[in-house]
Structure formats: structure tokens, C-alpha cells
Protein backbone atom coordinates (compact mmCIF):
# COMPACT_ATOMS: atom_id res chain seq x y z
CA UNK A 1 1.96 68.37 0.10
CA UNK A 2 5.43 67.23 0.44
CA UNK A 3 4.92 65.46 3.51
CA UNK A 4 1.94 63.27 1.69
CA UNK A 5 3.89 62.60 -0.57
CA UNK A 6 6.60 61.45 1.00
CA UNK A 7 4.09 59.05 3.41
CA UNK A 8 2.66 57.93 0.09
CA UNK A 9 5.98 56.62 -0.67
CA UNK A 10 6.31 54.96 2.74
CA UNK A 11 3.34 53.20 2.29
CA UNK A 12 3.95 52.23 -0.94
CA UNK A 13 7.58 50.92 -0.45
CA UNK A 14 6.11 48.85 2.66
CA UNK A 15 3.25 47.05 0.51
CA UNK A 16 5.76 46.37 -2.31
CA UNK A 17 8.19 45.34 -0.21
CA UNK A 18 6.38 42.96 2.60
CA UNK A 19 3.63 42.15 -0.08
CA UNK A 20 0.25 41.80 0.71
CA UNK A 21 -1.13 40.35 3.79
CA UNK A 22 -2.40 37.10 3.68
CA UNK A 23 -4.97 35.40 5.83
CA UNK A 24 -4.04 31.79 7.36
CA UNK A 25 -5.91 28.62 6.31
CA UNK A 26 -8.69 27.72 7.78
CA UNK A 27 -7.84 25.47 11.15
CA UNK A 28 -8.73 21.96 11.00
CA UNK A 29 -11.78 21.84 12.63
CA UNK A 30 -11.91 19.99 16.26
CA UNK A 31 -14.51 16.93 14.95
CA UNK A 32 -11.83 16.38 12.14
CA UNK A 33 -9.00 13.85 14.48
CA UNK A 34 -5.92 12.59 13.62
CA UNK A 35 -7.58 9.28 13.97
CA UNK A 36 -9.91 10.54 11.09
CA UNK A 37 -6.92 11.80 8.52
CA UNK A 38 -5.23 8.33 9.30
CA UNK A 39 -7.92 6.14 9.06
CA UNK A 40 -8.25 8.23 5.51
CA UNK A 41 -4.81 8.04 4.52
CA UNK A 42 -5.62 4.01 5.06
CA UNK A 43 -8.20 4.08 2.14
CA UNK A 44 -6.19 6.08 -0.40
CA UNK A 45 -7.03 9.34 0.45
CA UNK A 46 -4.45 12.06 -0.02
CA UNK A 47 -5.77 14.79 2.81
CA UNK A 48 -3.69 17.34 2.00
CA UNK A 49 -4.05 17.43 -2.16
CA UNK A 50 -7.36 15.36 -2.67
CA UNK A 51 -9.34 17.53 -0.44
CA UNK A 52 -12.13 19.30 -2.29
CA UNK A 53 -14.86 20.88 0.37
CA UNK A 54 -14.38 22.75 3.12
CA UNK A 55 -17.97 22.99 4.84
CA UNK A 56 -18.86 23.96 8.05
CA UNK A 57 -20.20 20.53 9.16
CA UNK A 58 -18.68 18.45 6.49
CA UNK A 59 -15.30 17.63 4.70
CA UNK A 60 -15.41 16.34 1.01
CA UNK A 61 -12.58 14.87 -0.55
CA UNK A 62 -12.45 13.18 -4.16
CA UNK A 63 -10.02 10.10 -4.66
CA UNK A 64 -6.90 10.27 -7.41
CA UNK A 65 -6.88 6.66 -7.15
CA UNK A 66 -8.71 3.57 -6.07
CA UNK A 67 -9.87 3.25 -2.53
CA UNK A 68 -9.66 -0.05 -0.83
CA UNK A 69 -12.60 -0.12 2.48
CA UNK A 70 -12.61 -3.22 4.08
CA UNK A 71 -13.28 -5.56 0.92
CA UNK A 72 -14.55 -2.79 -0.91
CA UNK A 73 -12.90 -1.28 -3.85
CA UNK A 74 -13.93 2.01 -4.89
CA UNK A 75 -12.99 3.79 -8.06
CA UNK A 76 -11.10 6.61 -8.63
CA UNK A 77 -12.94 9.59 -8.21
CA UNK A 78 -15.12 8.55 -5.33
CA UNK A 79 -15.70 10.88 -2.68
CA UNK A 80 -15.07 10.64 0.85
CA UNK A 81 -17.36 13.24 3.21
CA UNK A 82 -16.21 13.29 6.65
CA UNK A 83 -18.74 14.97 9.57
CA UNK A 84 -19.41 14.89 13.00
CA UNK A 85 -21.12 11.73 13.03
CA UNK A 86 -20.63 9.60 9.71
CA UNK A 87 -17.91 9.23 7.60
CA UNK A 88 -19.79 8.51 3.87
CA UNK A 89 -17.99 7.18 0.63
CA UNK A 90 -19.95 7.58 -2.54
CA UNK A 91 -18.61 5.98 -5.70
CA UNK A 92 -18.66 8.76 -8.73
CA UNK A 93 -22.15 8.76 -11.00
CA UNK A 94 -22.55 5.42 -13.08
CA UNK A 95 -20.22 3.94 -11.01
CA UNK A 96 -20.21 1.56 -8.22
CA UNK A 97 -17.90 0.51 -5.12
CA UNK A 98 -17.24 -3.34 -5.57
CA UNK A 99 -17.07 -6.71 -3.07
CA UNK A 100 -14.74 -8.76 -3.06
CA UNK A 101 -17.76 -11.07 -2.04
CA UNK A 102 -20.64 -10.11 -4.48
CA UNK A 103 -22.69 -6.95 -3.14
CA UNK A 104 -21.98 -3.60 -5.07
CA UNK A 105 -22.72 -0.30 -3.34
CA UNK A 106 -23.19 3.25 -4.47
CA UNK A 107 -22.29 4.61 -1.00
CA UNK A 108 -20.60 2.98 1.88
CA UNK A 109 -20.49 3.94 5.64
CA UNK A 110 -17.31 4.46 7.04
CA UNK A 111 -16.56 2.78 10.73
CA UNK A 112 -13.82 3.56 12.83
CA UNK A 113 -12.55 0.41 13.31
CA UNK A 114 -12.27 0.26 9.79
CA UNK A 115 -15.21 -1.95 9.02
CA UNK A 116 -17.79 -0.31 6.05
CA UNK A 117 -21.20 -1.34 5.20
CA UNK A 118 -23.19 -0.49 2.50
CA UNK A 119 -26.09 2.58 2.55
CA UNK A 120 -29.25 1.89 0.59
């Protein structure tokens, strides 16, 4: 009895005093480059705090501010979905990215040399 207790108190002392053991974040998965999180960062996209979906196949991230994609503007809000093959920015509901030009888009493709066309 006395020596449960006392390993009881071990344990107890341990969790209280090292605290609980966290996991780490998920890892940045391999299709997700630096080239990507730059060519984000170039729009307007915070990676770090304006991230909002973790998916197996597909980043989401929702814009604090206006994005700026080639002569696109896109309001704040818009989301930017990053996967393997297509990077996607949708303007939020009722809303629409903007051309300098003319032409209005509710989604936009993404190219990596910066270039973005819009999706029907």
C-alpha cells in the first residue's frame, strides 16, 4: 500500500511538473514548396495566421486583407486552396475578384509564374 502510494505521488509530481505531452504540428506536407508559401506571401496571404484547412490533398487559407493576382484584386476574405496540381482563389459568396481591365471572376487559377486566369 505504501509503496503505491508513494509511486502515485511520483507519477503525479512528474505530470504536474513536465505537464502534459503534446503532439507536434503536423509537417508541411512535401507538395506544399517554399516556392508555394512565397508566391502566397506575394498575394497577401499570411501562411502562418490566415491558414484555415489542413486537408490531406489540399491547403485552404482565407485572406485578412485584399489580394492583389496579377491585375486581379480580390477581397478580403477570399480563399486561397493550394494542392498538388492547382493553386485556386475563390472570392467570398456575393463577391467577386476584379480586373483592372474589365473581366470579373468568382475563382481564379493560380500560375507559378505568377500569371492567373479566370475559371468558369
Amino acid at each position: 500500500m505504501l509503496v503505491t502510494r508513494g509511486v502515485t505521488a511520483i507519477a503525479f509530481t512528474f505530470a504536474v511538473a513536465v505537464g502534459p505531452v503534446r503532439s507536434a504540428p503536423p509537417e508541411r506536407p512535401l507538395w506544399l514548396t517554399d516556392a508555394a508559401l512565397t508566391q502566397l506571401r506575394s498575394i497577401g496571404i499570411a501562411p502562418e495566421s490566415d491558414l484555415a484547412v489542413r486537408g490531406n490533398y489540399h491547403w485552404r487559407w482565407v485572406s485578412r486583407r485584399i489580394l492583389v493576382v496579377d491585375h486581379f484584386h480580390c477581397p478580403a476574405g477570399s480563399s486561397v486552396d493550394v494542392s498538388r496540381s492547382i493553386t485556386v482563389i475563390g472570392a467570398p459568396p456575393g463577391s467577386v475578384c476584379r480586373d483592372a481591365r474589365g473581366p470579373e471572376a468568382a475563382f481564379l487559377k493560380l500560375h507559378s509564374d505568377g500569371s492567373a486566369e479566370p475559371l468558369p
